[in-house]
C-alpha atoms as a PDB file:
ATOM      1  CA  UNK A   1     144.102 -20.633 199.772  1.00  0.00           C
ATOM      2  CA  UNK A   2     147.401 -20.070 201.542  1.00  0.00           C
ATOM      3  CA  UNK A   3     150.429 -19.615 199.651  1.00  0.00           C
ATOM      4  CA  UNK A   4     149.745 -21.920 196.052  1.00  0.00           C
ATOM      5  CA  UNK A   5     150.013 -19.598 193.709  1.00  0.00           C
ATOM      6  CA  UNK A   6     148.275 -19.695 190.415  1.00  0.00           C
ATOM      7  CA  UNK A   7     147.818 -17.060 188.668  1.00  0.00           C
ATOM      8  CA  UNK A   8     150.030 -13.896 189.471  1.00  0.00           C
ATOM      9  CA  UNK A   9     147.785 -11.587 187.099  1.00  0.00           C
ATOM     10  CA  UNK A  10     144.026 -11.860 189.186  1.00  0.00           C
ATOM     11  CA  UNK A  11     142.581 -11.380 192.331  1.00  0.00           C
ATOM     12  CA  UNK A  12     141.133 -13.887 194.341  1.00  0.00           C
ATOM     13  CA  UNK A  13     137.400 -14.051 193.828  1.00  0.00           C
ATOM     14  CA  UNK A  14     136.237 -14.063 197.471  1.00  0.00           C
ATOM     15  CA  UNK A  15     138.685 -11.017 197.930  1.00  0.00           C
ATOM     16  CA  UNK A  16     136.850  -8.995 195.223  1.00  0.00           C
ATOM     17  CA  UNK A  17     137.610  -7.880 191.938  1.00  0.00           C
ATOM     18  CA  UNK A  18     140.909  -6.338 189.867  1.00  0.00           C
ATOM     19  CA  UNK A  19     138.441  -3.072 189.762  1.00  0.00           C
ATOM     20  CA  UNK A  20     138.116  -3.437 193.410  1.00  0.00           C
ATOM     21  CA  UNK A  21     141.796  -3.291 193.884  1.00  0.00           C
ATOM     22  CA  UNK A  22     141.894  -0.270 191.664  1.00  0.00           C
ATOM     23  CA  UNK A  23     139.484   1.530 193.452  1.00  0.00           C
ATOM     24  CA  UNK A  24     140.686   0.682 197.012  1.00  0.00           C
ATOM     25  CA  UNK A  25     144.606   2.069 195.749  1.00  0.00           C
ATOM     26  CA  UNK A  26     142.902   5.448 194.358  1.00  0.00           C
ATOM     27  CA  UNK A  27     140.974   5.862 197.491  1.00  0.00           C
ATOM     28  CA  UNK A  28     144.214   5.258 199.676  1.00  0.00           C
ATOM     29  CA  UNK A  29     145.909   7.665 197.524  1.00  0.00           C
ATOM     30  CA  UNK A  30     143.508  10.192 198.017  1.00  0.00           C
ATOM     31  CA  UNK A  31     143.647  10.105 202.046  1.00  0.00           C
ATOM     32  CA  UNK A  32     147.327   9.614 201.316  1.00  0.00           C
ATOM     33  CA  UNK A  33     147.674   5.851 202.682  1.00  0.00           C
ATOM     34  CA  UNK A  34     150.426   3.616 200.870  1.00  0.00           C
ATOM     35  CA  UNK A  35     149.261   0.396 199.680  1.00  0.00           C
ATOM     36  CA  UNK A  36     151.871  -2.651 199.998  1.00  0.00           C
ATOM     37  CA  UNK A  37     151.407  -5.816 198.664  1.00  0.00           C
ATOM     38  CA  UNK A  38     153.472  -8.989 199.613  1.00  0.00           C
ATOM     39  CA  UNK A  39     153.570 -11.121 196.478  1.00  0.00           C
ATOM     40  CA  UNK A  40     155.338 -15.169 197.019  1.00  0.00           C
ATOM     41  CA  UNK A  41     157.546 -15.035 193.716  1.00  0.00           C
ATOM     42  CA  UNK A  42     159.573 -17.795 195.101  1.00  0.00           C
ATOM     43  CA  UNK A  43     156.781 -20.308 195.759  1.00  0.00           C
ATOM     44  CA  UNK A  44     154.087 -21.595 193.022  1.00  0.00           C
ATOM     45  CA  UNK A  45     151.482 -24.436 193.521  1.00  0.00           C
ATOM     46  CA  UNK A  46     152.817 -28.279 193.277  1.00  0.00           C
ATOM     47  CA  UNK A  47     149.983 -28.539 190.828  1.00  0.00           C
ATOM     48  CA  UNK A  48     151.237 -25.465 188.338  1.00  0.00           C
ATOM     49  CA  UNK A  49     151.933 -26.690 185.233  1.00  0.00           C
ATOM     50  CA  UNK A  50     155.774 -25.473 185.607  1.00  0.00           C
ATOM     51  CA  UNK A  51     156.134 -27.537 188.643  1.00  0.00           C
ATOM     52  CA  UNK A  52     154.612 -30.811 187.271  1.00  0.00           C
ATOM     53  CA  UNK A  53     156.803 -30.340 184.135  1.00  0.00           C
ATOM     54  CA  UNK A  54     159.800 -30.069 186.590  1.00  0.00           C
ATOM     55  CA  UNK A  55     158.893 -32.911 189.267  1.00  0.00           C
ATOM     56  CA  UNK A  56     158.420 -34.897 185.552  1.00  0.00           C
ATOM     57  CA  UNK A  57     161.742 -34.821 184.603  1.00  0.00           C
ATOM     58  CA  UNK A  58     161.904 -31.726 182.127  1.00  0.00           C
ATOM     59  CA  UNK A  59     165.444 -30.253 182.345  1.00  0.00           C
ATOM     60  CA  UNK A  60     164.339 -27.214 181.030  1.00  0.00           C
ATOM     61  CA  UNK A  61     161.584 -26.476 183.851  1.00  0.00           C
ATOM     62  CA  UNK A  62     163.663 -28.263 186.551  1.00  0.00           C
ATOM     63  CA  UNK A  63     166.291 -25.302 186.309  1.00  0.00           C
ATOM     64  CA  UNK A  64     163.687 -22.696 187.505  1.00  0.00           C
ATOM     65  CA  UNK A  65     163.439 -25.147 190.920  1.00  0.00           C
ATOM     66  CA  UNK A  66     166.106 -25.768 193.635  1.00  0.00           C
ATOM     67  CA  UNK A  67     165.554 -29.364 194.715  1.00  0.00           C
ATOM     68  CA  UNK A  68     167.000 -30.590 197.721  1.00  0.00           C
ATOM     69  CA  UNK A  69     165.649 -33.484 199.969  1.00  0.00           C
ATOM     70  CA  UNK A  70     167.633 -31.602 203.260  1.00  0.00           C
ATOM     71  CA  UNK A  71     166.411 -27.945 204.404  1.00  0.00           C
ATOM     72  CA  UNK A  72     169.991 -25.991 203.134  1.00  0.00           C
ATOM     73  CA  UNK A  73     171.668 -23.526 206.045  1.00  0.00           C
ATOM     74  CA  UNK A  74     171.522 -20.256 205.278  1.00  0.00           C
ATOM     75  CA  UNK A  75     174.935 -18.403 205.355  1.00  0.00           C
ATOM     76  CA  UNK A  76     173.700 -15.711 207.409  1.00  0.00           C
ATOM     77  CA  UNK A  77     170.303 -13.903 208.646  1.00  0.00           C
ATOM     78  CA  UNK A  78     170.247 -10.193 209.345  1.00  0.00           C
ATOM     79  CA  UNK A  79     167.172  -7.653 209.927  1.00  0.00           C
ATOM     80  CA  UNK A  80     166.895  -4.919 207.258  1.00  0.00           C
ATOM     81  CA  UNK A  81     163.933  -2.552 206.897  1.00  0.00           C
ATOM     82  CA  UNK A  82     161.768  -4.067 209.582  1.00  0.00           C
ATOM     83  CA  UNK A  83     162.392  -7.706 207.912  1.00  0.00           C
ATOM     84  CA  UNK A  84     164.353 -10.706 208.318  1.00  0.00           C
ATOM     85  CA  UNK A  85     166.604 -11.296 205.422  1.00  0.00           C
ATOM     86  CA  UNK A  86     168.326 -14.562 205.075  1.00  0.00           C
ATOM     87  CA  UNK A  87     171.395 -15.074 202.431  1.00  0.00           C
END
């Protein structure tokens, strides 16, 4: 669980089914609730097959990674939209 992700295109099994999904968003639409998801684009497993690829020395697959052994500064933070945005 937590944030490895595998598989952008299914729901988790113990969270129900892609037809479960579907059927929860037309029910919110119907009593006019929004549905947000908050999908981790920037984050996959360090057992997807991109990342092994990458962490074994593929050049090609290492340019969709930043690697750095130091946590970088960010230039700035600021609050947008009821978020924390960082730059």
């Amino acid at each position: 669980k937590g944030f490895d992700i595998r598989d952008y295109f299914s729901v988790r099994k113990d969270l129900g089914t892609l037809e479960d999904l579907k059927k929860l968003q037309q029910k919110a639409t119907t009593l006019g609730i929004h549905l947000f998801m908050d999908l981790v684009f920037n984050h996959v497993s360090k057992e997807h097959e991109w990342f092994v690829k990458a962490q074994n020395g593929s050049a090609h697959y290492r340019n969709y990674f930043i690697h750095t052994k130091e946590k970088p500064e960010f230039l700035r933070t600021f609050h947008k939209d009821s978020a924390v945005w960082a730059e």
